[in-house]
Protein backbone atom coordinates (compact mmCIF):
# COMPACT_ATOMS: atom_id res chain seq x y z
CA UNK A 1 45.93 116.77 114.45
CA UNK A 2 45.52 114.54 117.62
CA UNK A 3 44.02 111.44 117.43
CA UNK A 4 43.99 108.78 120.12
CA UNK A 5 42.28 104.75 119.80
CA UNK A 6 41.61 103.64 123.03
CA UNK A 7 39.17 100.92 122.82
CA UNK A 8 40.61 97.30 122.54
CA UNK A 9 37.30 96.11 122.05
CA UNK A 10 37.45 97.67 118.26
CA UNK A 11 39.28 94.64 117.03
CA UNK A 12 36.03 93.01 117.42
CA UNK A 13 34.37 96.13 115.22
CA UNK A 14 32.06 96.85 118.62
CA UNK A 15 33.46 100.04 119.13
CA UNK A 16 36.28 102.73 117.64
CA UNK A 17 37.33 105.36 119.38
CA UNK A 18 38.84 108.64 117.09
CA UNK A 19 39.52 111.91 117.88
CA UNK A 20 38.96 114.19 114.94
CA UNK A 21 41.21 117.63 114.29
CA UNK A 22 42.54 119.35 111.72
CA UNK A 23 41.85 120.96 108.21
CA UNK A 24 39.71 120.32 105.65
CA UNK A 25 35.92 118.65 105.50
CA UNK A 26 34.37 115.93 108.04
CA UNK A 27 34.84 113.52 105.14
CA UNK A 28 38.89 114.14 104.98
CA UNK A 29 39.55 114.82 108.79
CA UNK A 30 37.70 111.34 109.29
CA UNK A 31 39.54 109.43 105.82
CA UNK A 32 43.24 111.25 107.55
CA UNK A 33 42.82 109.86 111.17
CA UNK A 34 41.74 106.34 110.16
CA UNK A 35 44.43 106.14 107.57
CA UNK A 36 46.65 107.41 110.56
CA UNK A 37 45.43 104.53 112.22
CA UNK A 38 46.21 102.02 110.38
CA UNK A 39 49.10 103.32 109.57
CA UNK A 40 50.52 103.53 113.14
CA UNK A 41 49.82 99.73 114.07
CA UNK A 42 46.90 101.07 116.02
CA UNK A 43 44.04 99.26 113.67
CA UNK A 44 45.55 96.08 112.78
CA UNK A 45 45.19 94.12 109.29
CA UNK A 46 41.93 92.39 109.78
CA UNK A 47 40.28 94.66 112.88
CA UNK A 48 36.20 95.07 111.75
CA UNK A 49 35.44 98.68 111.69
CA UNK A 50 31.77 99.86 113.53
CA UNK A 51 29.05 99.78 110.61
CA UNK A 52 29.00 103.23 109.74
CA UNK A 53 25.51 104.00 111.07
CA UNK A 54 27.04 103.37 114.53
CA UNK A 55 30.38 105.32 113.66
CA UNK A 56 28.46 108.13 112.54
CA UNK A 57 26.17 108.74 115.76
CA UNK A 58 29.60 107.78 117.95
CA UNK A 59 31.20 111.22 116.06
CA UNK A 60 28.41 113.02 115.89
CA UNK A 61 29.04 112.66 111.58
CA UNK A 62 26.08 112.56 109.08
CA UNK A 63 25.58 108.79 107.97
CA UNK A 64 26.50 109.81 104.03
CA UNK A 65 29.97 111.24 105.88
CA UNK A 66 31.34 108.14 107.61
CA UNK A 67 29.51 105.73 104.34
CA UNK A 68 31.39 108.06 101.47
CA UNK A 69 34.89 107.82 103.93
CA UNK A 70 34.84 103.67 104.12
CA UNK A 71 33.94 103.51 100.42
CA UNK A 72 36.98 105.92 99.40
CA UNK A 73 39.40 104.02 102.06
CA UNK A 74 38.24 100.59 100.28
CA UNK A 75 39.16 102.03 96.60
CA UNK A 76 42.57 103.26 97.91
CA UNK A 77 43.22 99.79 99.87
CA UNK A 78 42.93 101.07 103.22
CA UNK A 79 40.02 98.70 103.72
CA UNK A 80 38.06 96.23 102.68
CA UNK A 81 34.87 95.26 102.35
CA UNK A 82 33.13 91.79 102.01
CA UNK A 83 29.51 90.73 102.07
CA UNK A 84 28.31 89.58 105.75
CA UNK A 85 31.82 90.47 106.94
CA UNK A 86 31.39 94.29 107.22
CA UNK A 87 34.39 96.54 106.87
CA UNK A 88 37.90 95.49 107.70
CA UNK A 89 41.21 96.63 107.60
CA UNK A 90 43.14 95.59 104.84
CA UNK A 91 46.01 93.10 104.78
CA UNK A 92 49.08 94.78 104.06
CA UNK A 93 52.56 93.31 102.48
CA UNK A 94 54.59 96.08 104.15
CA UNK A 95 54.62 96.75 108.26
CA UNK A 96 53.12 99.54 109.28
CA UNK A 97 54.08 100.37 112.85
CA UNK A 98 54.41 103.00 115.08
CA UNK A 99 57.79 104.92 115.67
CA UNK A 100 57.55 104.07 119.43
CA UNK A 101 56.67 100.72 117.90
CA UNK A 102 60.08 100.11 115.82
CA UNK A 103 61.93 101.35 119.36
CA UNK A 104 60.76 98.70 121.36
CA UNK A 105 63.04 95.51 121.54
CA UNK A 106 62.21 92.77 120.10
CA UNK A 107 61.34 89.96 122.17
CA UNK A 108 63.97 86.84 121.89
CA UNK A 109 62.27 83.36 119.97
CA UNK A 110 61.07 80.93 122.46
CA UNK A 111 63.59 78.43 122.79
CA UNK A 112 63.49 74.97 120.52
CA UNK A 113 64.11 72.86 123.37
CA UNK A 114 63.09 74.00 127.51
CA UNK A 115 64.66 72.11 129.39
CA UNK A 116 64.17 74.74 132.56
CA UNK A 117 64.18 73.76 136.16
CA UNK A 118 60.43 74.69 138.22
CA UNK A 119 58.19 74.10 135.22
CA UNK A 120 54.96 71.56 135.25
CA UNK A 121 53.48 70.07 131.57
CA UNK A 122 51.37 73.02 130.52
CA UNK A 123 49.61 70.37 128.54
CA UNK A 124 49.00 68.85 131.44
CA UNK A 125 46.63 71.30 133.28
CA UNK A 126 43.43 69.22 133.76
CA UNK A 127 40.83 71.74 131.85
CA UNK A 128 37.97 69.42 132.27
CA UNK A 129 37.95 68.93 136.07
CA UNK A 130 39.16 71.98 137.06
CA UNK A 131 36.29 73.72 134.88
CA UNK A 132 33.64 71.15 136.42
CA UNK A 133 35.16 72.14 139.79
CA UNK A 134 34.46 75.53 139.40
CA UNK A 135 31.01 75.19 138.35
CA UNK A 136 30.25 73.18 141.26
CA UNK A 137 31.70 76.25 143.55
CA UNK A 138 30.12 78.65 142.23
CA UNK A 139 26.52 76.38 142.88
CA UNK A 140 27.57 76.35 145.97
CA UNK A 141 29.01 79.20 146.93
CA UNK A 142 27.30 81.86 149.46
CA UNK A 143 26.36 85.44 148.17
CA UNK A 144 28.89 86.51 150.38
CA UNK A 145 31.90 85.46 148.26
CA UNK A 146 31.19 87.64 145.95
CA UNK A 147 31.17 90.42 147.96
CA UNK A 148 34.68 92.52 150.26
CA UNK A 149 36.87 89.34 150.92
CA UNK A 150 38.54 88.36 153.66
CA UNK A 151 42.33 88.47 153.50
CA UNK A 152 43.19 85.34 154.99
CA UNK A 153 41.39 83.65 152.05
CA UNK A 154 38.25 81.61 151.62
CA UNK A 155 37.27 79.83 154.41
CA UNK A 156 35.97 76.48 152.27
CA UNK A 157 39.46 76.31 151.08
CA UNK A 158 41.49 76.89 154.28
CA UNK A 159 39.51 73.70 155.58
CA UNK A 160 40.68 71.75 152.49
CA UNK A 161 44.03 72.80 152.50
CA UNK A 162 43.73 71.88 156.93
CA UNK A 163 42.64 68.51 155.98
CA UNK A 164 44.65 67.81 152.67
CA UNK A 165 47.92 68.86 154.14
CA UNK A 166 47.30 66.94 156.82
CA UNK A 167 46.49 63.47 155.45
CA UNK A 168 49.54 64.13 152.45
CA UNK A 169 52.05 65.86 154.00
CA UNK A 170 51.78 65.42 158.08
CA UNK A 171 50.97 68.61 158.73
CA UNK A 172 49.54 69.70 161.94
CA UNK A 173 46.98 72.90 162.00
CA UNK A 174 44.05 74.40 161.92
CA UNK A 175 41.97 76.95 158.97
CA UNK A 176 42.40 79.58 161.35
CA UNK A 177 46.18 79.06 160.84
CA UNK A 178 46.45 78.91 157.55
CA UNK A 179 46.87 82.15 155.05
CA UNK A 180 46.26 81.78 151.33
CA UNK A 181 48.26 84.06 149.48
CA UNK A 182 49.32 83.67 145.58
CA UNK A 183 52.66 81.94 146.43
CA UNK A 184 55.91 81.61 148.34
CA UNK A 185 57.65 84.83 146.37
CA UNK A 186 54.18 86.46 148.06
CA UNK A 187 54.42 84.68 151.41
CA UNK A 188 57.92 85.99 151.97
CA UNK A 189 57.83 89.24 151.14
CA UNK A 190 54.90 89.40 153.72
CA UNK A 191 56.99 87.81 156.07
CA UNK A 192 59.82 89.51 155.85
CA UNK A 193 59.07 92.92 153.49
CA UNK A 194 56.14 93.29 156.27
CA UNK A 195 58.34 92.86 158.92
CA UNK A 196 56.44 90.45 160.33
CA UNK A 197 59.53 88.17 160.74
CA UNK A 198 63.74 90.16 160.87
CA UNK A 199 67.12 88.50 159.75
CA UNK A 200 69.51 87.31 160.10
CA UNK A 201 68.51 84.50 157.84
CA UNK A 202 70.10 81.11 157.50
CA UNK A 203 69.32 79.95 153.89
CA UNK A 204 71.23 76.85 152.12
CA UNK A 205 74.05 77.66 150.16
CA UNK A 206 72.57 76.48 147.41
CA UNK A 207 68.88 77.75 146.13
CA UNK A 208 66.62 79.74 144.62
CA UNK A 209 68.65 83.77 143.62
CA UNK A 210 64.74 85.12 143.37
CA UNK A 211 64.27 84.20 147.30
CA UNK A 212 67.53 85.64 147.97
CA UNK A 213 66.79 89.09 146.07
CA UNK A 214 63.71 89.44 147.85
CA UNK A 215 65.16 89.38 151.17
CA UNK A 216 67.81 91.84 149.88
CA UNK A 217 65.22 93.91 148.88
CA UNK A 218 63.64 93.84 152.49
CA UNK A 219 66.96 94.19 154.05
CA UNK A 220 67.59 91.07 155.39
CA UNK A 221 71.02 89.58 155.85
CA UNK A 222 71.22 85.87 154.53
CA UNK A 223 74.20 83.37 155.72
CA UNK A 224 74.63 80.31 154.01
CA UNK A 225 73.84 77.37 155.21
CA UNK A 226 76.60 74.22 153.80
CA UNK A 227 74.82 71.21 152.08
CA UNK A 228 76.33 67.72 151.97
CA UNK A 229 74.89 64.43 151.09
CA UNK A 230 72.68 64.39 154.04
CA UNK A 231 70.92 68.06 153.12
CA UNK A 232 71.76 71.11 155.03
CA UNK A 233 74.11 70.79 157.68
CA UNK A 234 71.58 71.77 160.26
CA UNK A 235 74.20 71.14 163.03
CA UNK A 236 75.76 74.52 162.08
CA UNK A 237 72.83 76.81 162.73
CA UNK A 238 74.03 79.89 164.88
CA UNK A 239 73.84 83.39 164.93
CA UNK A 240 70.12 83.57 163.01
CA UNK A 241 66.74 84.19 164.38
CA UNK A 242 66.13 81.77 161.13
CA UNK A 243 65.95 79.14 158.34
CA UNK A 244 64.57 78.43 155.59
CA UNK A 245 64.79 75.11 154.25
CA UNK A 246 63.53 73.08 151.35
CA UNK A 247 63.80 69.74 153.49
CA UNK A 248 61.97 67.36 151.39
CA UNK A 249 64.30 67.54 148.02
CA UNK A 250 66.43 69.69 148.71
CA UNK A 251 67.18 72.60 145.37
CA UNK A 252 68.47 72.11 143.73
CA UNK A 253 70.68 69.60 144.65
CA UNK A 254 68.26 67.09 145.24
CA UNK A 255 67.81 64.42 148.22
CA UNK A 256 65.99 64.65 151.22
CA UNK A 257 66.90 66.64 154.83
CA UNK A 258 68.72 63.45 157.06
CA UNK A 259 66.07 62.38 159.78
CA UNK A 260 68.77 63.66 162.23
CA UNK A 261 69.42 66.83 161.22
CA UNK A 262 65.33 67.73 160.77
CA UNK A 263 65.19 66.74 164.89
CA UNK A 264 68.40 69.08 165.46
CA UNK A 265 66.95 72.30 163.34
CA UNK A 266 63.66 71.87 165.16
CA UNK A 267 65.77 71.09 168.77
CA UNK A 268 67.32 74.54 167.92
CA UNK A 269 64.78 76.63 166.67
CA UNK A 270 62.72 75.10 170.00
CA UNK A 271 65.61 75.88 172.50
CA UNK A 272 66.34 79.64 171.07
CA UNK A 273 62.65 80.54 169.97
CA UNK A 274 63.61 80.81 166.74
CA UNK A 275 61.59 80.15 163.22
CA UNK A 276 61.96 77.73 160.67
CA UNK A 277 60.69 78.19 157.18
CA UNK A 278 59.88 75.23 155.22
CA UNK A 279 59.29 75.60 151.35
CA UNK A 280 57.78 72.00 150.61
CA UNK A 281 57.97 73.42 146.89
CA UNK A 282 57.26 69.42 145.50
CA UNK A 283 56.60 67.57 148.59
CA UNK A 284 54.26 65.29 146.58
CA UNK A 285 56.39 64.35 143.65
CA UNK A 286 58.45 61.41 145.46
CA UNK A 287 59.22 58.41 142.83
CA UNK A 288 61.72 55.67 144.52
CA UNK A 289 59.82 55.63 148.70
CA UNK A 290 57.06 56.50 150.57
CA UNK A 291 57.06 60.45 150.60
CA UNK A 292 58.93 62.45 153.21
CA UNK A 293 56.42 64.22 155.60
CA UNK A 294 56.62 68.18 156.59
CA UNK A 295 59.62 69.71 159.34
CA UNK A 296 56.65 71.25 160.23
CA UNK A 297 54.70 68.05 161.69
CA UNK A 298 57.26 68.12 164.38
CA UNK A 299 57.08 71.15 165.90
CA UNK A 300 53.93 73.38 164.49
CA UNK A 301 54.88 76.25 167.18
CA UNK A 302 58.29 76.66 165.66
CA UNK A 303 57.52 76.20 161.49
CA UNK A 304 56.28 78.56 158.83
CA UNK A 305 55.03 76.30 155.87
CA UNK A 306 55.01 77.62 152.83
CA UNK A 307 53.16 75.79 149.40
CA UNK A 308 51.94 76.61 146.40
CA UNK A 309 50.35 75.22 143.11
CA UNK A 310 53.25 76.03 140.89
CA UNK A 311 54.45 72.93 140.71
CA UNK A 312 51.50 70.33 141.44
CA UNK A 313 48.88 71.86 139.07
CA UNK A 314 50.09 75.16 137.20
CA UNK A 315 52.15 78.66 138.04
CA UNK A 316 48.95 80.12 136.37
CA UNK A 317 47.19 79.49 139.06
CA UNK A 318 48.12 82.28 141.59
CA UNK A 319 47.43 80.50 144.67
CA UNK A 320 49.67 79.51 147.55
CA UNK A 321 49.62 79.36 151.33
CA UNK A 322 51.40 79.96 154.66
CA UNK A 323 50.82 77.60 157.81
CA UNK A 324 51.57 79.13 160.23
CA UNK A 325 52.16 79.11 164.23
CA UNK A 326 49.07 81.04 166.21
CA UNK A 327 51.26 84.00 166.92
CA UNK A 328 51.91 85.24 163.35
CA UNK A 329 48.59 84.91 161.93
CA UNK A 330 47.41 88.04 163.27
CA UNK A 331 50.99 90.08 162.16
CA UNK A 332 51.02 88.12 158.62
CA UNK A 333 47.21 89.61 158.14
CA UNK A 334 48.43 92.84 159.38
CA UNK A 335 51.25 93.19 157.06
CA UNK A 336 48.96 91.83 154.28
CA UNK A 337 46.13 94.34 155.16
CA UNK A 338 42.97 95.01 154.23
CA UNK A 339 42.82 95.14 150.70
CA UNK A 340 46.64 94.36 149.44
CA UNK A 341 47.32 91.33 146.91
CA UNK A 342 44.49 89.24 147.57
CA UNK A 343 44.27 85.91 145.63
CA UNK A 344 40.98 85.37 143.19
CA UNK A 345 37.90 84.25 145.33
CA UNK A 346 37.08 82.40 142.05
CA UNK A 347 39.80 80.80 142.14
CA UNK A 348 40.18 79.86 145.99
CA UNK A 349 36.50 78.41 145.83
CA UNK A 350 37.64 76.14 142.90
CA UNK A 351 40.63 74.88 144.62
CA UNK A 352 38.68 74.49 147.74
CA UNK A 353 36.14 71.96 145.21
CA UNK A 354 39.14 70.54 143.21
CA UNK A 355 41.09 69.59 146.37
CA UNK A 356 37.58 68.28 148.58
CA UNK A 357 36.28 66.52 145.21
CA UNK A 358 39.40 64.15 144.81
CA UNK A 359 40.66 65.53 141.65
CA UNK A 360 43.47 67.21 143.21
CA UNK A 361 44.85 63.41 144.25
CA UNK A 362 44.09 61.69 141.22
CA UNK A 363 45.68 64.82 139.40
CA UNK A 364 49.13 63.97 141.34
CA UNK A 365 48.97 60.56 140.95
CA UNK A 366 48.86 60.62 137.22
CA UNK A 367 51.49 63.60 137.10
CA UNK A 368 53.74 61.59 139.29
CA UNK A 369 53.72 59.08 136.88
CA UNK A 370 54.03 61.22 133.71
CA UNK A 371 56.91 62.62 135.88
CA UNK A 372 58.52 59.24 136.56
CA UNK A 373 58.88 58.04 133.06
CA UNK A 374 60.00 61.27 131.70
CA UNK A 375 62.69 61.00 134.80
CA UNK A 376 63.56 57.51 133.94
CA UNK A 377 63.97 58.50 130.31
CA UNK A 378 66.32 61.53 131.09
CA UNK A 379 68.56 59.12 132.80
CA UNK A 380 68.36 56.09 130.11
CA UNK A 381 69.20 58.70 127.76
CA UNK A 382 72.01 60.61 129.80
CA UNK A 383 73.94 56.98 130.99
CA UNK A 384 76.65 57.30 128.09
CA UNK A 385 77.67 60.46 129.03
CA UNK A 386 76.85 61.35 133.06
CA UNK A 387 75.32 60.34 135.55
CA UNK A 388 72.56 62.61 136.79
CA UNK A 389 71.82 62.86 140.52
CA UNK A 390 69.02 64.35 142.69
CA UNK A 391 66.27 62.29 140.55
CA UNK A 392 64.25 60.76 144.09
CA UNK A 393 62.01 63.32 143.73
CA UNK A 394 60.58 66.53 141.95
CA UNK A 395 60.66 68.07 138.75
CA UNK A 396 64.23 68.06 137.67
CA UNK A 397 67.49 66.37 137.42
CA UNK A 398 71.02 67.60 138.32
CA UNK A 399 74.06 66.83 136.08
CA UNK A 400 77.61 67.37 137.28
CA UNK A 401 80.06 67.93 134.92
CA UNK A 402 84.05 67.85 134.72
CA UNK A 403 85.68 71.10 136.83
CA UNK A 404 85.47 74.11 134.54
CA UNK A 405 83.21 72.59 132.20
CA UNK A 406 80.26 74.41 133.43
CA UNK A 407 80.00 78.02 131.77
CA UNK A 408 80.98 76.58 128.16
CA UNK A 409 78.17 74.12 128.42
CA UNK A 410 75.58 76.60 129.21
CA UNK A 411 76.66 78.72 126.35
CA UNK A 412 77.04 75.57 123.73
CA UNK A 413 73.85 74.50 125.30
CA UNK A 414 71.84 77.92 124.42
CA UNK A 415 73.76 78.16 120.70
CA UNK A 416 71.21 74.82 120.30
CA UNK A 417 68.24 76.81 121.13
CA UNK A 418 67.70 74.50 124.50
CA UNK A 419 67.36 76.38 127.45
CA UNK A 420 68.50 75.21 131.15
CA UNK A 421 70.27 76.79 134.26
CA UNK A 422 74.05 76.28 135.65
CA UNK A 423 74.80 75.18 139.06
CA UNK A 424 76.83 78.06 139.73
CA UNK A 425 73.23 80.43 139.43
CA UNK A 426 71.85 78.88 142.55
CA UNK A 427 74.98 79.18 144.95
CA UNK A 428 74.59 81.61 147.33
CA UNK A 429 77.36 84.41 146.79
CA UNK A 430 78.21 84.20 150.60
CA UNK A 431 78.94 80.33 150.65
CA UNK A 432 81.74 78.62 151.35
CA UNK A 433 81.29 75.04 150.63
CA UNK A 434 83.40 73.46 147.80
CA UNK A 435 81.65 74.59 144.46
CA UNK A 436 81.35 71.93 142.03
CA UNK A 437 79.82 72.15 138.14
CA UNK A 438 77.11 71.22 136.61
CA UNK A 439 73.25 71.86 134.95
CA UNK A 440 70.02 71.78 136.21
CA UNK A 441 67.86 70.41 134.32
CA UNK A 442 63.99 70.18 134.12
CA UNK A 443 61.97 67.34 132.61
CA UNK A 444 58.43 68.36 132.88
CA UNK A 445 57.81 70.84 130.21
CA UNK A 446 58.85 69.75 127.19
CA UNK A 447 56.21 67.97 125.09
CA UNK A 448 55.85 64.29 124.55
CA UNK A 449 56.30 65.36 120.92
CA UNK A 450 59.30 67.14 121.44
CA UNK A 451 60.54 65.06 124.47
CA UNK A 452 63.12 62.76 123.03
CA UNK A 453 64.44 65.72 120.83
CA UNK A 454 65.28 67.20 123.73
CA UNK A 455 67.08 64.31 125.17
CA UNK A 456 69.35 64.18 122.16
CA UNK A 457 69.84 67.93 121.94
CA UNK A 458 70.82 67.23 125.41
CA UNK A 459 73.10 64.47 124.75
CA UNK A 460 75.49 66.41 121.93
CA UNK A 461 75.95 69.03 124.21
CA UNK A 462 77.89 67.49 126.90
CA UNK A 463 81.77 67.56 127.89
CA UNK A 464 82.98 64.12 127.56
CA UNK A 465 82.76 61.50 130.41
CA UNK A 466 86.05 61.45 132.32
């Protein structure tokens, strides 16, 4: 017998979908493959079956059939049925799954305490306004949104990103420079997977391992760049066509790009033609001084800026953009193409009224201060034990720990169910710079419930202060 149950609308009873076979009357080939059903995981405990009218006319089965097969099911426990409820599948006391089913791994428990680096309050996502946003778009909105896009995005939200950028972040550009794609992962394999841009790459010895395996998987060769306590030792740029940078905090290390060294990256990518790439990743969440502006305020012909809302509002959200010099917008658009990975139009439009509205700012501000306390609590918390640096800005904290401490705290830290990231993850596997130990730790996702737990789960988990 084959049977097959395609339809995931049936767990709302509006439709089943059963292929009958095999020996026997309608009655019993009908009673086997629903009782195959639900015996395979396919019809879950609690899924509403179609009224049997419906289920009869779908199979081409007399009424009496499918009626006399649910009432035969219900006696044997199959189903169930209740007054104004229809017919449901049964609850069972005993799993009933699949054999491909009991193959699959099962998926590890969510951790008690997340204490991961990148991650913004999910509680935090402002439902209200950004609903109410997206109501007023779509009032707005031509008839031709809603038709073939255009691949450099929305044109209402290139103009709010133009201005917005500009009056936060010192950015200098136009909409027609500006391409909205769904984030920087997205920008760069454009930009280097479409070979819009070619290694080699200067990248800081310290970062992100997802940036670096995207390049790998474009071919391009990465050097390291060395950090100190002034950022990236931009003095030592040679032999790449260019660099990407995080020069407002720098990550995960933390601390801003020295004044000096942002005027000698953009004196040498001016001089030599060559690119920088500036991921502003959380250019607006600055606590102790006025915010840093964009590299790319300095020199517009010689930056690609990258941004996204994975940070500020939600890495739900699927949005991000490029700004970029005149030249590459018509290569980026090319390697993007017609059709490939567009961002929502739904989406882009409510941005474009979320940003314009104000409710964008006012989202930051309160964030930033959500983000401060929680900050200022890590560290009250964490002052008998270390001393956690990198805390001027962003989302995280980073904690250095005695010399060959590093590995054993990770693993004592994940035997407590908390979950954070080692230094030694981010280092490039090139670099050369004296490695030191230590954790990177986020603050922004736990909840306010769960906050302080955190902190103390935290606190019995590291070495001793030397």
């Amino acid at each position: 017998m084959a049977d097959s149950w395609v339809n995931s609308a049936a767990r709302l009873g509006s439709d089943l979908h059963l292929e009958l076979a095999g020996t026997g009357s309608r009655r019993a080939v009908l009673m086997r493959a629903l009782r195959d059903a639900v015996r395979d995981g396919r019809l879950a405990p609690g899924t509403r079956l179609p009224p049997y009218r419906s289920l009869a006319a779908d199979l081409g089965l007399a009424r009496n059939t499918v009626a006399e097969a649910y009432a035969e099911l219900v006696a044997e426990g199959w189903l169930v049925a209740r007054q104004g409820s229809g017919t449901q599948v049964a609850p069972r006391t005993e799993a009933r799954i699949s054999p491909a089913a009991k193959a699959a791994p099962a998926r590890s428990a969510a951790p008690t305490h997340n204490l991961k680096q990148g991650q913004p309050d999910p509680a935090s996502f402002p439902r209200s306004d950004w609903l109410a946003a997206a109501r007023r778009a779509f009032t707005a909105a031509p008839n031709d949104a809603f038709g073939v896009g255009d691949p450099q995005g929305r044109p209402e939200l290139r103009r709010a990103l133009a201005e917005y950028l500009a009056r936060v972040r010192g950015v200098r550009t136009t909409p027609d420079c500006i391409v909205v794609c769904s984030g920087v992962a997205h920008a760069l394999r454009l930009l280097f997977g479409g070979k819009v841009l070619r290694g080699p790459l200067a990248l800081e010895s310290y970062g992100l391992a997802f940036h670096r395996s995207i390049l790998d998987a474009a071919s391009v060769r990465t050097v390291p760049l060395p950090l100190d306590e002034r950022g990236a030792r931009t003095d030592e740029l040679a032999g790449v066509r260019a660099a990407m940078l995080t020069p407002a905090h720098q990550f995960p290390t933390g601390g801003p790009l020295h004044s000096e060294r942002r005027v000698r990256a953009v004196e040498w990518a001016r001089s030599r033609g060559n690119l920088i790439i500036e991921d502003d990743y959380d250019g607006e969440f600055r606590y102790d001084r006025e915010p840093v502006g964009a590299v790319q305020g300095l020199a517009p012909e010689r930056v690609v800026y990258l941004g996204s809302l994975s940070k500020s509002l939600s890495p739900a959200v699927r949005l991000g953009w490029m700004v970029l010099p005149e030249s590459l917008v018509a290569p980026v658009l090319a390697a993007k193409g017609d059709r490939e990975a567009w961002t929502s139009v739904v989406d882009q439009l409510t941005l474009a009224e979320f940003i314009e509205s104000g409710h964008y700012d006012r989202h930051i501000r309160r964030m930033r201060q959500r983000y401060r306390s929680r900050r200022d609590r890590l560290v009250a918390a964490l002052a008998p034990h270390i001393t956690a640096t990198g805390i001027v800005a962003g989302l995280h904290a980073v904690l250095r720990l005695p010399p060959g401490t590093e590995r054993a705290t990770v693993r004592a830290a994940a035997a407590q169910s908390i979950a954070l990231d080692g230094l030694a993850d981010f280092r490039h596997p090139d670099a050369t710079m004296p490695a030191f130990d230590g954790l990177v730790v986020g603050y922004a996702a736990p909840s306010d419930r769960g906050y302080e737990a955190a902190l103390a789960a935290l606190g019995r988990i590291l070495p001793p202060a030397t």
